[in-house]
C-alpha atoms as a PDB file:
ATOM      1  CA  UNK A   1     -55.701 -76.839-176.794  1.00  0.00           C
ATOM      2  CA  UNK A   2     -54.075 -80.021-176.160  1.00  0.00           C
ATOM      3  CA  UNK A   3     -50.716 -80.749-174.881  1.00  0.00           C
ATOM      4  CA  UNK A   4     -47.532 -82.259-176.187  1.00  0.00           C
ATOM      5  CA  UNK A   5     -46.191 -85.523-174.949  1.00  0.00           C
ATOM      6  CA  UNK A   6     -42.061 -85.024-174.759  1.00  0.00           C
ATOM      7  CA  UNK A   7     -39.461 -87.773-173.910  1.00  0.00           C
ATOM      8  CA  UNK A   8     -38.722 -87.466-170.397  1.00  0.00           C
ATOM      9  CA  UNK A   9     -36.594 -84.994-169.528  1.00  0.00           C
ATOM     10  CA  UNK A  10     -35.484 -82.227-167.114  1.00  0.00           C
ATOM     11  CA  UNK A  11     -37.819 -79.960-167.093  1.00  0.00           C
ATOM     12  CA  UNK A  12     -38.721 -78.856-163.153  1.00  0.00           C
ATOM     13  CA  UNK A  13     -37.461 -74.990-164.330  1.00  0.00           C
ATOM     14  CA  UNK A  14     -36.833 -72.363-162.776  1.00  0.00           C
ATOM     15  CA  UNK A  15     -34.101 -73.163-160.907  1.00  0.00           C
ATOM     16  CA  UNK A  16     -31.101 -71.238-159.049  1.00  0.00           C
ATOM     17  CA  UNK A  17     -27.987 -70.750-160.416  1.00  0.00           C
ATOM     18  CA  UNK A  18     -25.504 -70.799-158.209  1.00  0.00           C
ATOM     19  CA  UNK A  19     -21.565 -70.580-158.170  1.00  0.00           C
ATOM     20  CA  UNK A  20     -20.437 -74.057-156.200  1.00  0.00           C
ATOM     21  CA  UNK A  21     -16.137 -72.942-154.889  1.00  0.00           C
ATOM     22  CA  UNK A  22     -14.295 -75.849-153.739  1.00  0.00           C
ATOM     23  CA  UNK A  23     -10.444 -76.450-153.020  1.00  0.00           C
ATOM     24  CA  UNK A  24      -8.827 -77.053-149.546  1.00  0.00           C
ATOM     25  CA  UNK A  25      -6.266 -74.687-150.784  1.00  0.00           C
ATOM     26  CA  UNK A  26      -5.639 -71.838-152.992  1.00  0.00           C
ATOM     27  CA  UNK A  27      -3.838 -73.414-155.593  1.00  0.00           C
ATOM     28  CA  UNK A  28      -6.862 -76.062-156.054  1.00  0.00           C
ATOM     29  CA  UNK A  29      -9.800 -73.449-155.608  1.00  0.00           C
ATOM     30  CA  UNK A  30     -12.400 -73.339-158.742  1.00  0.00           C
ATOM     31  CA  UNK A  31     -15.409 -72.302-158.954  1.00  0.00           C
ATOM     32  CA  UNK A  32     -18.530 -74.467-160.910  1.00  0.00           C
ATOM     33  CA  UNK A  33     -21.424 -73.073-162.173  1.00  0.00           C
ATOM     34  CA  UNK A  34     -24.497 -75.459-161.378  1.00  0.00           C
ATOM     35  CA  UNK A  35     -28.022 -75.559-161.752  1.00  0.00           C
ATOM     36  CA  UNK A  36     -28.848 -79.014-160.587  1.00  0.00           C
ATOM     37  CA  UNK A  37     -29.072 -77.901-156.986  1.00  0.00           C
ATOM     38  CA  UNK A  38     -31.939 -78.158-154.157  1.00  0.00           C
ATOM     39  CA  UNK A  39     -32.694 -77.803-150.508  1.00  0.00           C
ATOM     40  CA  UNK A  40     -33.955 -81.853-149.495  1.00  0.00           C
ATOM     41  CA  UNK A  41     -34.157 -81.535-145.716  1.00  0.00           C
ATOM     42  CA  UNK A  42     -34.778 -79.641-143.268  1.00  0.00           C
ATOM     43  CA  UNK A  43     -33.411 -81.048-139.591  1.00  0.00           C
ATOM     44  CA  UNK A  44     -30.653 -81.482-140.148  1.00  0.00           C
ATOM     45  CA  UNK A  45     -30.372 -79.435-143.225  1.00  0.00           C
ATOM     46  CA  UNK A  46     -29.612 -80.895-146.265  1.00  0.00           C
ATOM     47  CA  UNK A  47     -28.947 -80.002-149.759  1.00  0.00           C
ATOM     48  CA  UNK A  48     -27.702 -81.388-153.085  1.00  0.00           C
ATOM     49  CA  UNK A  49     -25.443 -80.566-156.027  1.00  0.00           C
ATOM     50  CA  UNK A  50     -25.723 -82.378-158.973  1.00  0.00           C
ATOM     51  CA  UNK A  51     -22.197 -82.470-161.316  1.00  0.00           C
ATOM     52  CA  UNK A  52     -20.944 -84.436-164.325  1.00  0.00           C
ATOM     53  CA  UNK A  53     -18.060 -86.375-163.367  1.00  0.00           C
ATOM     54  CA  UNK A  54     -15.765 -85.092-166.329  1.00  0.00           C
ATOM     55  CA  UNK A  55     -15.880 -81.827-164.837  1.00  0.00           C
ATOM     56  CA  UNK A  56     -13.137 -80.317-163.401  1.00  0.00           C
ATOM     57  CA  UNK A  57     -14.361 -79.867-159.742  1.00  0.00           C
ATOM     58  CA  UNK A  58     -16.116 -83.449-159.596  1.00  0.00           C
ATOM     59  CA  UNK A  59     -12.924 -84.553-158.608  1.00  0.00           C
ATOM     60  CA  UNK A  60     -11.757 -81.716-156.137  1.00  0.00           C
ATOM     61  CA  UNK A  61     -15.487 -82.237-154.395  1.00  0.00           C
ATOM     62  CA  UNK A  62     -15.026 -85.694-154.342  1.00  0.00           C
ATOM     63  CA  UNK A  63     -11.298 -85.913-153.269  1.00  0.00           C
ATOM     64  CA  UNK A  64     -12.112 -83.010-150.250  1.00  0.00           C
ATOM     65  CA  UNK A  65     -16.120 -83.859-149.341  1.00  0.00           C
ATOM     66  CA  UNK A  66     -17.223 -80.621-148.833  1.00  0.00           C
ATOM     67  CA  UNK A  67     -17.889 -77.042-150.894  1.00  0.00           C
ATOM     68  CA  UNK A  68     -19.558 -73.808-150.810  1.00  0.00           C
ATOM     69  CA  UNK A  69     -23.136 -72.606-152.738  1.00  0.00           C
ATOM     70  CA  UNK A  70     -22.806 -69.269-153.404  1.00  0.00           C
ATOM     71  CA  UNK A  71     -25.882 -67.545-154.109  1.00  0.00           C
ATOM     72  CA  UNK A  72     -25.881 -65.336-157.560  1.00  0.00           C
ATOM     73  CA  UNK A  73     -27.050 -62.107-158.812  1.00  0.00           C
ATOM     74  CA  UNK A  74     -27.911 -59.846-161.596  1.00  0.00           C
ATOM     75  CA  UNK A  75     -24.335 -58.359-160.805  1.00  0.00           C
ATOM     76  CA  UNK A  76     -22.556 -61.668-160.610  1.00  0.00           C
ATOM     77  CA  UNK A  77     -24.852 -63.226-164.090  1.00  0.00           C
ATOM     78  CA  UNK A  78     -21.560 -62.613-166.351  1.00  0.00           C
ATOM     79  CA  UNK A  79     -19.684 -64.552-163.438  1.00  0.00           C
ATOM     80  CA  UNK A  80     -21.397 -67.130-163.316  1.00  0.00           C
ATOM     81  CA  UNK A  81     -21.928 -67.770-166.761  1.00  0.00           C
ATOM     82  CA  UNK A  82     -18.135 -68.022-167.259  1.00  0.00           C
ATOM     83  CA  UNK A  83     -17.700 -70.208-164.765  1.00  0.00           C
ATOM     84  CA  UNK A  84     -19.844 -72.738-166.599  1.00  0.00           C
ATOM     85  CA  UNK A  85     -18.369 -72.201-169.458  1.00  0.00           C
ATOM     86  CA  UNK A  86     -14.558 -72.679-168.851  1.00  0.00           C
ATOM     87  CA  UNK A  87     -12.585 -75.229-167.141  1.00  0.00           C
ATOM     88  CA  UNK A  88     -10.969 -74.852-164.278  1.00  0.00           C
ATOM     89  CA  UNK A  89      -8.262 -77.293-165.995  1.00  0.00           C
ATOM     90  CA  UNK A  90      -7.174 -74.428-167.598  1.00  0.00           C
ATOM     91  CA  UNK A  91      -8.449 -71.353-166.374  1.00  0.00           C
ATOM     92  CA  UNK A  92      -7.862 -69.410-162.881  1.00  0.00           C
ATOM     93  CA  UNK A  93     -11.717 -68.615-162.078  1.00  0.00           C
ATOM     94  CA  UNK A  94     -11.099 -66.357-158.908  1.00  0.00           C
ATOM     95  CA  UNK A  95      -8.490 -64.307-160.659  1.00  0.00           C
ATOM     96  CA  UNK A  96      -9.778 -64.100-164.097  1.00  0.00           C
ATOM     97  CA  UNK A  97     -13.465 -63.065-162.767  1.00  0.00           C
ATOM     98  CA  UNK A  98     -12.300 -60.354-160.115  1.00  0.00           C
ATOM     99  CA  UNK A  99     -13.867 -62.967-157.267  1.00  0.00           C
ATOM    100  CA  UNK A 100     -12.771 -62.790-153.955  1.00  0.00           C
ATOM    101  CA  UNK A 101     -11.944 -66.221-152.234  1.00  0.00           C
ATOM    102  CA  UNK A 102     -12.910 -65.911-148.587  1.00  0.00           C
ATOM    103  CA  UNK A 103     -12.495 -67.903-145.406  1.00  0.00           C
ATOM    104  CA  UNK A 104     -15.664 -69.888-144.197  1.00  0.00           C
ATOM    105  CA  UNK A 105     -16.502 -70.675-140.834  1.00  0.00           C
ATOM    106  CA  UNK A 106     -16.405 -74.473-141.078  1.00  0.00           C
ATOM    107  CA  UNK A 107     -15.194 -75.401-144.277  1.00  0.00           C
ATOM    108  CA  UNK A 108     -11.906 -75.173-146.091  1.00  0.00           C
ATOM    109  CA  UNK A 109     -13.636 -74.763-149.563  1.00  0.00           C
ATOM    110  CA  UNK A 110     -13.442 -70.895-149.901  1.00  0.00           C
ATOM    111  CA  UNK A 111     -16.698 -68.508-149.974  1.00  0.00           C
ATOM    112  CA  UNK A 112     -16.753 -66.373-153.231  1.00  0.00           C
ATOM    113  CA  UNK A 113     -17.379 -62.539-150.798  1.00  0.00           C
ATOM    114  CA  UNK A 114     -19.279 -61.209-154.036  1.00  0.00           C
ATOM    115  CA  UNK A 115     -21.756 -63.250-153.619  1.00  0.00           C
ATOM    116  CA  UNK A 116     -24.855 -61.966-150.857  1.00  0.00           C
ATOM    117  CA  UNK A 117     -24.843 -65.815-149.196  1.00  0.00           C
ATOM    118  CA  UNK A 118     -22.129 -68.525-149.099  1.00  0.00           C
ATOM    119  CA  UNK A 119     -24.099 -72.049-147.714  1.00  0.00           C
ATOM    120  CA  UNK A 120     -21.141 -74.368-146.689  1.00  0.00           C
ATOM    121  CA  UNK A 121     -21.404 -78.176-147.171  1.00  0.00           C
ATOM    122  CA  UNK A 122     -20.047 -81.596-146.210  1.00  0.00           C
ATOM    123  CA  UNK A 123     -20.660 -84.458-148.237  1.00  0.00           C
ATOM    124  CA  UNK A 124     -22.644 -87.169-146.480  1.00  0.00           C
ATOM    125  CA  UNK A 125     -23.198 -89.286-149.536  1.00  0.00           C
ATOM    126  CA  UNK A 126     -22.431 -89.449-153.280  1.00  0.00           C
ATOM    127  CA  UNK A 127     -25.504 -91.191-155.677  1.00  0.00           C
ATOM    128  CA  UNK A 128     -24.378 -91.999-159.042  1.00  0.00           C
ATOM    129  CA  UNK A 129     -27.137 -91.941-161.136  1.00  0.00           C
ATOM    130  CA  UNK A 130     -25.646 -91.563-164.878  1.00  0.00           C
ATOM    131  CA  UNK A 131     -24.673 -88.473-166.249  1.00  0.00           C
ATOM    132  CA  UNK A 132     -24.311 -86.332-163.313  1.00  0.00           C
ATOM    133  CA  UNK A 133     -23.001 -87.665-159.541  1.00  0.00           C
ATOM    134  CA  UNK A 134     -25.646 -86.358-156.587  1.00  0.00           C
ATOM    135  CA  UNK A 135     -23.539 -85.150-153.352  1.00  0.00           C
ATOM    136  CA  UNK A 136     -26.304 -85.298-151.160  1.00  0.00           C
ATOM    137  CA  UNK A 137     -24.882 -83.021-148.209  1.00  0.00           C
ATOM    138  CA  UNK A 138     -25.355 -81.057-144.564  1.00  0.00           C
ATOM    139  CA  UNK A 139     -25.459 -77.429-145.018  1.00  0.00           C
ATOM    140  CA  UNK A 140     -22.927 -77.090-142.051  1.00  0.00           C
ATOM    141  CA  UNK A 141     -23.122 -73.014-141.686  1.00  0.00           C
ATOM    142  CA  UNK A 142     -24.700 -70.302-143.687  1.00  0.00           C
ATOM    143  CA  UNK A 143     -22.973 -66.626-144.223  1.00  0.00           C
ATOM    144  CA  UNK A 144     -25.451 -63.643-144.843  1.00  0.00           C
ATOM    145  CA  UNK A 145     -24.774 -60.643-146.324  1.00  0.00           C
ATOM    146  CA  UNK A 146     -25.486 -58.011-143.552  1.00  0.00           C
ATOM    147  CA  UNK A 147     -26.909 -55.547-145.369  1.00  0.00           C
ATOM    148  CA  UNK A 148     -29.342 -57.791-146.465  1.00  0.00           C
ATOM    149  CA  UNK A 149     -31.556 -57.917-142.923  1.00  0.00           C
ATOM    150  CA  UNK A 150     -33.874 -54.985-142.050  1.00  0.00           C
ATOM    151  CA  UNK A 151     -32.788 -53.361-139.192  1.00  0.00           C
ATOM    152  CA  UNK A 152     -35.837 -53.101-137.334  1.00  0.00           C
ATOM    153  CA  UNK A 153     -37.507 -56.425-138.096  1.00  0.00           C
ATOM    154  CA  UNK A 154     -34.655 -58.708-138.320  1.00  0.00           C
ATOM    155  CA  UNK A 155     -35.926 -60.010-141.588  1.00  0.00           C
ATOM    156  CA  UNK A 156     -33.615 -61.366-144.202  1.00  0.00           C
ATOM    157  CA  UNK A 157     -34.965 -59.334-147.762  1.00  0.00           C
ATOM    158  CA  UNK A 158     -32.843 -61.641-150.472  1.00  0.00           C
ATOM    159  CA  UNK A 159     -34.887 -60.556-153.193  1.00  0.00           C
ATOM    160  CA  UNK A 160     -32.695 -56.549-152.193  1.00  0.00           C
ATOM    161  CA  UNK A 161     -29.937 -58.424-153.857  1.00  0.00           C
ATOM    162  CA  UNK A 162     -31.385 -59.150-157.561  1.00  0.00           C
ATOM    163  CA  UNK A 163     -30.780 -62.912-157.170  1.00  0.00           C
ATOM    164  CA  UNK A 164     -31.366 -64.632-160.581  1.00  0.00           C
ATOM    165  CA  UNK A 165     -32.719 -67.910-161.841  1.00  0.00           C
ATOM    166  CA  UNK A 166     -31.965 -70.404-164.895  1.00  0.00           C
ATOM    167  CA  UNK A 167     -34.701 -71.306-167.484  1.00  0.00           C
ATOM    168  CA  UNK A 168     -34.288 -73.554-170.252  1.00  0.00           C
ATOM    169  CA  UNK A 169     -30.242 -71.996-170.622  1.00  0.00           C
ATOM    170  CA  UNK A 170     -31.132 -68.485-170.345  1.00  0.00           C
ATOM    171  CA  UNK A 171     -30.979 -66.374-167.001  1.00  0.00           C
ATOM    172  CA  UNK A 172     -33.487 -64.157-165.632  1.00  0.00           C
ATOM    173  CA  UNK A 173     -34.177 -61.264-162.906  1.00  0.00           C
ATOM    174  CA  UNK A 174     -36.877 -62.477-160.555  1.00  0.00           C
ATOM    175  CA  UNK A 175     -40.154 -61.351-160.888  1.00  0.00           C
ATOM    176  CA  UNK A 176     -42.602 -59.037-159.296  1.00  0.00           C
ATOM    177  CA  UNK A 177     -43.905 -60.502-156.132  1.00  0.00           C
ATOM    178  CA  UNK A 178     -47.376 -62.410-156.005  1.00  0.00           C
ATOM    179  CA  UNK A 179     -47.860 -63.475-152.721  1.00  0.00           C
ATOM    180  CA  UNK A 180     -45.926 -65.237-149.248  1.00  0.00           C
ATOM    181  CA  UNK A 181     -46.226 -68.574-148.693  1.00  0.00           C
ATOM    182  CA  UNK A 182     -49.914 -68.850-147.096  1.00  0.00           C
ATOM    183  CA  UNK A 183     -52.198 -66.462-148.664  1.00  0.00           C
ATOM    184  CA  UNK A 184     -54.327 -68.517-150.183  1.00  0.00           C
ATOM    185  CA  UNK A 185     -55.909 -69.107-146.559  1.00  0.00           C
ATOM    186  CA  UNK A 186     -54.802 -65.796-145.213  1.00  0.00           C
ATOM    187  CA  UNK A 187     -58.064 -64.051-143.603  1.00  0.00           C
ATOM    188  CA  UNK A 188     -59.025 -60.603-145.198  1.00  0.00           C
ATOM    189  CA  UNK A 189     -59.737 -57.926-143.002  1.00  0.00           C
ATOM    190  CA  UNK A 190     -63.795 -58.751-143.427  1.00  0.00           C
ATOM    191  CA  UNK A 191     -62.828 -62.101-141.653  1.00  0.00           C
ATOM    192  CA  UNK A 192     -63.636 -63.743-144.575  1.00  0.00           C
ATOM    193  CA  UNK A 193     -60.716 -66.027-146.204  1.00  0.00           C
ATOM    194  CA  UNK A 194     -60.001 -66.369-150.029  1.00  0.00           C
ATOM    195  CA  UNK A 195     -62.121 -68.282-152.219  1.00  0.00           C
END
């Protein structure tokens, strides 16, 4: 079978979706629902959030250069949804979702405590490339759910949480797992590596 050719397009799915909280105080805090998100760097670490400027937080992100990614989850879908839904013009997102705004270590923009990990970010640059605006920013400190880290290895099991993922305007659960980064040259116990 052949394939389609589509006008260009966004198509690089799945993605996260994540609940973005900004204000520098209560009465400005919202919450924005985004998909256009992505980790670009490493040292120092660097992400992006990509929002349309009519939206309500474009100009509470741009006004206070910094906000939180808040990771989401099966338990937190209906949240987030909302959140991308309504304004924050006219709607109190905290309140009217049960969310608690929480303090973060080195930004004012509040952490949503629902959600298993809060990334905080300052704004090192803002691209504007046509619809949407790029804040291309540090990731400045990262809060982890505790429970989240085995206690005797240390390791950080995400995936305990139910995180979920955006396709094509639907969300879904993650998926069975299929392999860790590096087993395609991972050596069997013959010795023998994959072919």
């Amino acid at each position: 079978m052949g394939k389609i050719l589509w006008k260009p397009g966004t198509m690089i799915y799945p993605l996260p979706a994540v609940m973005v909280s900004c204000g520098s105080e209560p009465e400005e805090y919202n919450i924005i629902t985004v998909s256009w998100t992505g980790t670009i760097c490493t040292d120092p670490p660097m992400c992006y959030i990509s929002v349309r400027p009519s939206r309500h937080s474009y100009g509470i992100i741009r006004k206070n250069l910094e906000f939180v990614i808040n990771l989401t989850t099966k338990s937190l879908a209906y949240a987030t949804d909302w959140c991308g839904v309504k304004s924050g013009a006219e709607y109190k997102k905290f309140r009217e979702m049960g969310l608690t705004p929480a303090k973060g270590a080195l930004v004012k923009a509040p952490l949503i405590k629902e959600s298993p990990v809060n990334i905080e970010c300052i704004v090192k640059e803002i691209k504007e490339l046509g619809t949407h605006h790029m804040f291309i920013s540090e990731v400045v400190a990262v809060n982890a759910e505790e429970s989240l880290f085995d206690e005797e290895s240390g390791a950080f099991r995400l995936i305990d949480a139910e995180p979920i993922s955006y396709l094509h305007g639907k969300y879904y659960e993650i998926g069975s797992l299929i392999g860790k980064f590096g087993f395609s040259v991972q050596k069997r116990k013959t010795g023998k590596r994959r072919k």
